[in-house]
Protein backbone atom coordinates (compact mmCIF):
# COMPACT_ATOMS: atom_id res chain seq x y z
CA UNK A 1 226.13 -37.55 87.20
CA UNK A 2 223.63 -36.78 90.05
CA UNK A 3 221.87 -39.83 91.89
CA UNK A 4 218.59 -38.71 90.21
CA UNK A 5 220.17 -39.37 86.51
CA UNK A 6 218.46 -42.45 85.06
CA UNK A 7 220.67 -45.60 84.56
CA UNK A 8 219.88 -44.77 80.79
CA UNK A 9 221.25 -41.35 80.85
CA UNK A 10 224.23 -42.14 82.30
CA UNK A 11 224.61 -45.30 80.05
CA UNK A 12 224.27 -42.72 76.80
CA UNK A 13 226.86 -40.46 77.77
CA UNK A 14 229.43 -43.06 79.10
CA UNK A 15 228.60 -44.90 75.71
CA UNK A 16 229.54 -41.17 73.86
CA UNK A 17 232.80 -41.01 75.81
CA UNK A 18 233.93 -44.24 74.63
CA UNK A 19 232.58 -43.22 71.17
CA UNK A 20 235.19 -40.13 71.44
CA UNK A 21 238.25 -41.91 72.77
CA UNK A 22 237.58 -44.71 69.89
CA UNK A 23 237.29 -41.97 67.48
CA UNK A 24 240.27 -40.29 69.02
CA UNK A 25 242.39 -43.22 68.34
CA UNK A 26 241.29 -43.97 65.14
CA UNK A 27 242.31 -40.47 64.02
CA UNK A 28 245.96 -40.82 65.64
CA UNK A 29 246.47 -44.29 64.00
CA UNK A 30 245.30 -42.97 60.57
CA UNK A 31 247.24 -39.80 60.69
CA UNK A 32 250.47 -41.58 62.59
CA UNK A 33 250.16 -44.22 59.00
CA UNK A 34 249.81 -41.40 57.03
CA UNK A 35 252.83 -39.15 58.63
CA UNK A 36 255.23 -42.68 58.48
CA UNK A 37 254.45 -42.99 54.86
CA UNK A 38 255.22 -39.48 54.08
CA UNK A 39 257.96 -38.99 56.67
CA UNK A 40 259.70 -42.53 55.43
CA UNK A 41 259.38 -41.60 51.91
CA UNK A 42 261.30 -38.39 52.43
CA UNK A 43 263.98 -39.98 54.67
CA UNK A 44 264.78 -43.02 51.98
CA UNK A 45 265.47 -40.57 49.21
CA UNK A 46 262.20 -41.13 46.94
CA UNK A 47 262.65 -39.70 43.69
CA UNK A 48 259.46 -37.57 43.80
CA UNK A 49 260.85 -36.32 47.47
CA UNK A 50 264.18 -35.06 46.46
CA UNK A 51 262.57 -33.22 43.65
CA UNK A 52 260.08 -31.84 45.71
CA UNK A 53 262.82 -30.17 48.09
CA UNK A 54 264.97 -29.44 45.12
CA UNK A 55 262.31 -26.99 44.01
CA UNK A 56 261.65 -25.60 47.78
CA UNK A 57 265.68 -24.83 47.16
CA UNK A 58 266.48 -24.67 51.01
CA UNK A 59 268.71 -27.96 50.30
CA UNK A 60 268.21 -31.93 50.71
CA UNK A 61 269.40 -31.82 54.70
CA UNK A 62 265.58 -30.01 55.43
CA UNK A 63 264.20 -33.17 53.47
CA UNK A 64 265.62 -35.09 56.04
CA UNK A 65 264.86 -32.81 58.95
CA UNK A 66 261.06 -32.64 57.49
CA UNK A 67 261.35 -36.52 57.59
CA UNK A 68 262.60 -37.43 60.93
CA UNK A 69 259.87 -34.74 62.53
CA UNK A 70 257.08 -36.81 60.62
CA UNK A 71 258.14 -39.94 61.93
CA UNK A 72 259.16 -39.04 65.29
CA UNK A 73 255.54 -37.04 65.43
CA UNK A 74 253.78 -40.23 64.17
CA UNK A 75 255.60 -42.52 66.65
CA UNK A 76 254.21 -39.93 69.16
CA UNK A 77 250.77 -40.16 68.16
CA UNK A 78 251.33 -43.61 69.21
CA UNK A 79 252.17 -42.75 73.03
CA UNK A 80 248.99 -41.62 75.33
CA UNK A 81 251.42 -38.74 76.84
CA UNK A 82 253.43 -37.89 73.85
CA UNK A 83 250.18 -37.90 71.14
CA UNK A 84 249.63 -33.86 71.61
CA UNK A 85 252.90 -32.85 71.46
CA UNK A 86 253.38 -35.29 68.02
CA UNK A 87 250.07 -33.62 67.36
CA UNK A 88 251.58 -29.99 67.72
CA UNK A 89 254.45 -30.75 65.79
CA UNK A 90 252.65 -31.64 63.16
CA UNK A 91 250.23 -28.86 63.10
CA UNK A 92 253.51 -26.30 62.41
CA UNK A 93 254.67 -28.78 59.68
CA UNK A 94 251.87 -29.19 58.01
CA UNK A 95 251.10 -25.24 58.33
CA UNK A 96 254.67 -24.83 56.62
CA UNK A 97 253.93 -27.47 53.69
CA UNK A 98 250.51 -25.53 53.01
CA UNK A 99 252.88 -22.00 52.52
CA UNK A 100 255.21 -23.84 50.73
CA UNK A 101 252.65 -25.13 48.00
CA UNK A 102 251.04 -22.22 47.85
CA UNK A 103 254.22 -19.85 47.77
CA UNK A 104 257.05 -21.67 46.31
CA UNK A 105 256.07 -24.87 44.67
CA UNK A 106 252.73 -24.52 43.76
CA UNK A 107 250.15 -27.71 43.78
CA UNK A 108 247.05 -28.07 45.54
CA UNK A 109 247.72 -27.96 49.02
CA UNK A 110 244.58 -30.09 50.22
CA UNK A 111 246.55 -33.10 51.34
CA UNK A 112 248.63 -31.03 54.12
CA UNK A 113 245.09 -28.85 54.74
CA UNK A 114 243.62 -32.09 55.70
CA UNK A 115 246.14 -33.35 57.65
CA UNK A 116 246.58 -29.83 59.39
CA UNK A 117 242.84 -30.51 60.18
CA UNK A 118 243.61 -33.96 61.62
CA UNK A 119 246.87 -32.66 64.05
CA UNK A 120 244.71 -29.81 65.34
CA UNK A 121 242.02 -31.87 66.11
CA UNK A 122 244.15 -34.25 67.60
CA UNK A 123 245.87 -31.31 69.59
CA UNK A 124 242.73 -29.84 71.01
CA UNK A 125 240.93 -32.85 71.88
CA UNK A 126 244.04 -33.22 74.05
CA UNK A 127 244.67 -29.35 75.05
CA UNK A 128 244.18 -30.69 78.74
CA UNK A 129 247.03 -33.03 78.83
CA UNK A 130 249.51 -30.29 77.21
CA UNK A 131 247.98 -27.31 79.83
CA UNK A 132 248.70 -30.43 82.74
CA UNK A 133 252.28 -30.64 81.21
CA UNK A 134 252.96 -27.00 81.15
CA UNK A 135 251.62 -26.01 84.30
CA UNK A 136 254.47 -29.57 85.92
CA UNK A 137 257.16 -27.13 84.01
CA UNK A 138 256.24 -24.08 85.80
């Protein structure tokens, strides 16, 4: 902001920032709840679960690996550094449970569409803090 930007104007868009991060954080806690439900539900062996990955036929051991990348994801969400990279995770898992209803098990696939939505958002909100991390490994 400029010296000639009224105490107003800067008071509206410092007011929108913390608007976004609130937002921001709102949207990792919901999704992070949402991705330990599903994530723990997979990894204790519900019933509807081990049907579920019966039917994908790939065998219960991706059940589990499904699981502990929805947890560990969520738990990430959690972490200021590690929230887009649990946020990119998710975004391939929840691309690969949309194929999977729509190619082998069938179902709506809205549930994992909207949580696709969520994890990209998530992930581009916070596309500077994974370019940051990439350019440290280069």
């Amino acid at each position: 902001m400029s010296q000639f930007t009224s105490p107003a104007i800067q008071t509206l868009h410092a007011d929108r920032g913390r608007i976004g991060v609130i937002a921001l954080w709102a949207a990792q806690v919901a999704l992070a709840g949402m991705f330990l439900l599903a994530g723990g539900s997979k990894l204790a062996g519900v019933p509807a679960m081990v049907g579920l990955f019966d039917a994908i036929g790939v065998g219960q051991w991706f059940r589990y690996v499904t699981g502990l990348i929805e947890v560990g994801s969520a738990v990430a969400l959690l972490v200021p550094s590690l929230a887009p990279f649990g946020a990119i995770a998710l975004v391939a898992t929840m691309a690969g449970a949309i194929l999977t209803h729509l190619f082998i098990v069938g179902g709506s696939p809205l549930v994992p569409a909207i949580l696709l939505v969520g994890s990209l958002t998530v992930a581009w909100v916070r596309r500077d803090q994974i370019s940051s991390a990439l350019s440290r490994m280069s």
